[in-house]
Protein backbone atom coordinates (compact mmCIF):
# COMPACT_ATOMS: atom_id res chain seq x y z
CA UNK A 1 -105.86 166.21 8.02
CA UNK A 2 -109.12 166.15 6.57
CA UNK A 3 -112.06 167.18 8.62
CA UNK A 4 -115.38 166.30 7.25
CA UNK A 5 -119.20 165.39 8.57
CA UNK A 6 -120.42 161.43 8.48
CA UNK A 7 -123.67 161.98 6.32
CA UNK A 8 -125.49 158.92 8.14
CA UNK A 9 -124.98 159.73 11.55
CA UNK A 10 -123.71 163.52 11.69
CA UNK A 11 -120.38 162.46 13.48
CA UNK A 12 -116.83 164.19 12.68
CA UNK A 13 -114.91 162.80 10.37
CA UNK A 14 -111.16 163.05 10.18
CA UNK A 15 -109.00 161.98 7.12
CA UNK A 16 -105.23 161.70 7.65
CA UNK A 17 -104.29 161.82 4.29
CA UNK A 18 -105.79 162.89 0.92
CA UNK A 19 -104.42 159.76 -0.57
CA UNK A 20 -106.67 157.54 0.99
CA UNK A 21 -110.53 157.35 -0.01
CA UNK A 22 -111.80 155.25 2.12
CA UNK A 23 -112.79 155.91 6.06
CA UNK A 24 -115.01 153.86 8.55
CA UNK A 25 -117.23 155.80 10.56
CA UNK A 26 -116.19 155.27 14.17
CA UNK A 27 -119.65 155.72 15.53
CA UNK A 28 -121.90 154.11 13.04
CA UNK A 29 -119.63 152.32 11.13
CA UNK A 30 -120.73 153.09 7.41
CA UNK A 31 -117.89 153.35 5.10
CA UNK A 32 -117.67 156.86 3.95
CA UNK A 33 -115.80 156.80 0.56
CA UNK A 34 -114.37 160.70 -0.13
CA UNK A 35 -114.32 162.43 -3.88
CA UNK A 36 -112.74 165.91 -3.01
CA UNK A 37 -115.00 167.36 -0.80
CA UNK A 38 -117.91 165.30 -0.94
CA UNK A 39 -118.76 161.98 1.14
CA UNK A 40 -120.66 159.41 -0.06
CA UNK A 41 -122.12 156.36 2.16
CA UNK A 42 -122.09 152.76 1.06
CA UNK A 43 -123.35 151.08 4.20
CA UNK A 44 -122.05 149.85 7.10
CA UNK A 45 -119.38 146.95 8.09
CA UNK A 46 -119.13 144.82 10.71
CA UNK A 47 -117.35 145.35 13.94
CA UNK A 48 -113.72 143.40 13.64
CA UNK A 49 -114.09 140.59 15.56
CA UNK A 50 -112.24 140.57 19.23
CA UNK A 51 -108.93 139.37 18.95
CA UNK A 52 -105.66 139.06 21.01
CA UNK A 53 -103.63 141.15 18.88
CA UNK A 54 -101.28 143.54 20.55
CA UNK A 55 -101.48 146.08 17.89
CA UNK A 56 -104.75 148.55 17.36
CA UNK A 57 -105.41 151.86 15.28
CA UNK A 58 -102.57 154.50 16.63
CA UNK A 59 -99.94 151.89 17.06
CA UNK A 60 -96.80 153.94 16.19
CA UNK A 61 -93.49 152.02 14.56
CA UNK A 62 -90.08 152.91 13.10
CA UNK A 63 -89.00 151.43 9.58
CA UNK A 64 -86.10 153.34 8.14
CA UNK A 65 -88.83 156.69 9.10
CA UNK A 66 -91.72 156.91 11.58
CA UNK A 67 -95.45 155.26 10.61
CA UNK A 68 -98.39 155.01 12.21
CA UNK A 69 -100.76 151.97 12.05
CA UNK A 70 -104.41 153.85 10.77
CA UNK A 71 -107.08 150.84 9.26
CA UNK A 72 -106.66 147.41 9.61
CA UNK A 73 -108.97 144.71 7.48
CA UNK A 74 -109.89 141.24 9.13
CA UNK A 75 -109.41 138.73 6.67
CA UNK A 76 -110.93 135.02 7.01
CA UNK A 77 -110.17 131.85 5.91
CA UNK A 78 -111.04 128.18 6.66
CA UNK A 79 -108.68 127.80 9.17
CA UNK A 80 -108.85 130.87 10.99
CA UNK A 81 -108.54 134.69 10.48
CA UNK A 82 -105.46 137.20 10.16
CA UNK A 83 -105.42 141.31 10.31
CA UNK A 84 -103.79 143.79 7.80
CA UNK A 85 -102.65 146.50 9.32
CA UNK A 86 -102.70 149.66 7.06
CA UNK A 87 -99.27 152.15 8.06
CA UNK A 88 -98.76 155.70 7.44
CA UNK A 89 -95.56 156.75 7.05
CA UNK A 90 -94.25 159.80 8.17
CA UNK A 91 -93.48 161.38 4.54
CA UNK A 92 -97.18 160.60 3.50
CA UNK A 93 -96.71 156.84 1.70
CA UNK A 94 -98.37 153.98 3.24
CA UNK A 95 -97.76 149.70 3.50
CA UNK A 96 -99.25 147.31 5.55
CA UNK A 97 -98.45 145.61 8.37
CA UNK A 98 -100.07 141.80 8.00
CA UNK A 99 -100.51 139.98 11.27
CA UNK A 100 -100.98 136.46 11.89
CA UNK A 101 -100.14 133.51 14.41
CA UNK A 102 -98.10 136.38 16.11
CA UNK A 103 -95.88 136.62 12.93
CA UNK A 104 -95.71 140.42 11.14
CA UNK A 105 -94.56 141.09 7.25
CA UNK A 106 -94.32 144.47 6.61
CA UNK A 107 -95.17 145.00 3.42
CA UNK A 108 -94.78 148.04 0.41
CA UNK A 109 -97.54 147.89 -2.58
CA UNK A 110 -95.39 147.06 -5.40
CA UNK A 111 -96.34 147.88 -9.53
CA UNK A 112 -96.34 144.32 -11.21
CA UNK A 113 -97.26 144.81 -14.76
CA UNK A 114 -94.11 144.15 -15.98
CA UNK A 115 -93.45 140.55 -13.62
CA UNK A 116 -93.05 137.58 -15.97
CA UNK A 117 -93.56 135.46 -12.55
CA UNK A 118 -95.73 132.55 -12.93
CA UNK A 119 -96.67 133.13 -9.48
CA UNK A 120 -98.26 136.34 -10.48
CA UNK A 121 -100.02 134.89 -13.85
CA UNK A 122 -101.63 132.09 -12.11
CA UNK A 123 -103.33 134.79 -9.43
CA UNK A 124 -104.32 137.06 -12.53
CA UNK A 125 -106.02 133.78 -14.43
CA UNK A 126 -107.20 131.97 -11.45
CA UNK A 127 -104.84 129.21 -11.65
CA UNK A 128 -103.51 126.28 -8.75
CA UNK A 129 -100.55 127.64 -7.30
CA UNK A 130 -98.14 124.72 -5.59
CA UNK A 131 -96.29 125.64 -2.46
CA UNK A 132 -92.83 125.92 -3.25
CA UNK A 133 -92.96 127.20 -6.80
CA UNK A 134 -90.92 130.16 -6.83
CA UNK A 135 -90.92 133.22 -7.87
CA UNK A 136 -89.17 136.37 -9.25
CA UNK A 137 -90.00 140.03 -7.67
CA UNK A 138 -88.06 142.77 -8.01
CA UNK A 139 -84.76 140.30 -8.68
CA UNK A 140 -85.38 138.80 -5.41
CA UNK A 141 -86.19 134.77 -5.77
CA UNK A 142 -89.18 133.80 -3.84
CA UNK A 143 -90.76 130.46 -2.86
CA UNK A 144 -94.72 130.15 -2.27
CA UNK A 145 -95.38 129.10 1.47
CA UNK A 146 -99.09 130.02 1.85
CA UNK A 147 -102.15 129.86 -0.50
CA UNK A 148 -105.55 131.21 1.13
CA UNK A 149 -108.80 132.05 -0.51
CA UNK A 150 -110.36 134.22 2.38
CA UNK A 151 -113.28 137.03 2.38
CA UNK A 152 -113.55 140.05 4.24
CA UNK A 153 -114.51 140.53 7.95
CA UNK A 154 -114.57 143.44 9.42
CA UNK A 155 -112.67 146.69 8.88
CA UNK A 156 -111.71 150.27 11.14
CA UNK A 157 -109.97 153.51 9.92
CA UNK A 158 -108.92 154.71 7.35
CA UNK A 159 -108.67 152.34 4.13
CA UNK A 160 -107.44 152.64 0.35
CA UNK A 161 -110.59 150.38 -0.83
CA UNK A 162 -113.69 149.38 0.37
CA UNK A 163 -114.10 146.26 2.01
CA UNK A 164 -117.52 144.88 1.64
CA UNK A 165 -118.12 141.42 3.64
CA UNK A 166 -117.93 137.99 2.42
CA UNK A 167 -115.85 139.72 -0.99
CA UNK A 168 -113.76 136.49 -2.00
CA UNK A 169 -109.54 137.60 -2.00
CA UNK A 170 -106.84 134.98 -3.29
CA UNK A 171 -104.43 135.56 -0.92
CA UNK A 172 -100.33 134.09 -2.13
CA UNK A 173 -97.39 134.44 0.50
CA UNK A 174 -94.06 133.79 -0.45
CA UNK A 175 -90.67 134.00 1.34
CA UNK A 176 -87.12 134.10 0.36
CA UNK A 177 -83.78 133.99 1.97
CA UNK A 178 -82.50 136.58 5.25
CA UNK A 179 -86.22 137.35 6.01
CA UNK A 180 -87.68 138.91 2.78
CA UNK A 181 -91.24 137.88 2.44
CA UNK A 182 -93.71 139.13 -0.22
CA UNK A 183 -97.45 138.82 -0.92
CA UNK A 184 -100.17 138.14 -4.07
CA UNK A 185 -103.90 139.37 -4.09
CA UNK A 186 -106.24 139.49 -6.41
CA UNK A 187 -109.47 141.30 -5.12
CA UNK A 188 -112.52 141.62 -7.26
CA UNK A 189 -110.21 141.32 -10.37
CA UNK A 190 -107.46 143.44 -9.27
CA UNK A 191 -104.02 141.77 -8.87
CA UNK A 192 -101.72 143.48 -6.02
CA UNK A 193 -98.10 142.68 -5.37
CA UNK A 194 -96.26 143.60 -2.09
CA UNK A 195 -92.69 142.64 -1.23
CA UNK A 196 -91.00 143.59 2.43
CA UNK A 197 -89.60 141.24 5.18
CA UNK A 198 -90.61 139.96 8.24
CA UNK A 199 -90.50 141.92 11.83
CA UNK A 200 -90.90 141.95 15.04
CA UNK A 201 -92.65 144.27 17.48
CA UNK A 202 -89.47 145.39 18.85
CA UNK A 203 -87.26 145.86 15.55
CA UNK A 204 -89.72 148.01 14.76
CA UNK A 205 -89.96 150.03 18.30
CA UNK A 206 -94.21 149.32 18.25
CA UNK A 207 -95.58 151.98 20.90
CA UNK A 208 -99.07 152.55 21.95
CA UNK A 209 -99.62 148.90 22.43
CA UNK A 210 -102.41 147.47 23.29
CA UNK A 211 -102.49 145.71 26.91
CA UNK A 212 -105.06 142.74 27.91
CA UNK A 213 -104.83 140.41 30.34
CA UNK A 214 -101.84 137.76 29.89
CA UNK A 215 -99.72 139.69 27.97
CA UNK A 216 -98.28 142.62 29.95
CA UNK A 217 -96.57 145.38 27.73
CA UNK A 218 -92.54 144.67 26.80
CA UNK A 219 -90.23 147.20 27.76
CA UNK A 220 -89.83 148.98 24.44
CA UNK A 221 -93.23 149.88 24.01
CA UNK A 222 -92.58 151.91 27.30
């Protein structure tokens, strides 16, 4: 834990890891992006719009080891919205959690440099992509099943980037056989690869829920 002091508004600031750079002020929302010691402030974000997800910042999960859910980005796109949900795990690494329609992928950053994936070229040089060309990632053969270009929307916690609104991300999703999914962004130039599987609330033992009206809590989360 990192304890430090929001220089817009004066509020405590905690980072749970060194690794990450990136924290939203929970009172005024600026983003407060950390070199060493020092905090810098590049303006605020928006709120992330209500939603009915059941997960929210503290959600704790099992995956192989214990992880904590400790950011989450809004991401838009023309036909709706989704959330990635940034996880710490319990020996200090981190993937993401990506929520939407009530479906969950959870997802390790991968290195790609050394893909030969067409998949991954056509991201890098702003290419079409067809649904159902496949793709090769870490040995595993892939299919595309989603192409989105979507923006940022809102963002809480603690982040590895900044996520300034209305910043234009290709988003690629891909799926292969016995429930191994994988993702493709580029984000202001940067390609990213992630590969994982799908899961669901309960193969992953989700606790610290969040409860609403309509959905009461499943036993697991208990």
């Amino acid at each position: 834990m990192i304890d430090a002091t929001c220089p817009n508004c004066g509020a405590a600031v905690h980072f749970r890891t060194p690794a990450l750079p990136v924290k939203i002020c929970d009172y005024c929302r600026t983003t407060l992006v950390r070199s060493g010691d020092a905090l810098q402030a590049m303006g605020k974000v928006a709120e992330v719009p209500e939603d009915v997800s059941p997960l929210q910042i503290g959600t704790r999960g099992k995956d192989g080891m214990g992880f904590e859910l400790i950011g989450r980005i809004r991401m838009r796109w023309s036909g709706g919205g989704w959330n990635e949900w940034l996880a710490l795990f319990d020996d200090g690494s981190t993937g993401w959690l990506s929520e939407s329609m009530g479906r969950f992928m959870l997802l390790r950053a991968m290195p790609y440099a050394g893909f030969r994936t067409d998949a991954v070229r056509q991201v890098r040089d702003d290419e079409p992509i067809a649904l159902g060309a496949e793709a090769t990632i870490d040995g595993v053969r892939y299919r595309v099943n989603d192409v989105k270009d979507a923006t940022f929307v809102g963002s809480e916690g603690e982040l590895p980037f900044s996520t300034p609104a209305d910043t234009p991300i290709r988003s690629i999703d891909l799926m292969a056989r016995d429930g191994l999914c994988a993702s493709i962004q580029k984000d202001r130039g940067e390609v990213s690869v992630y590969a994982g599987r799908y899961v669901t609330l309960a193969e992953i033992a989700a606790t610290n829920l969040r409860a609403f009206d309509g959905w009461p809590l499943p036993s697991f989360a208990a």
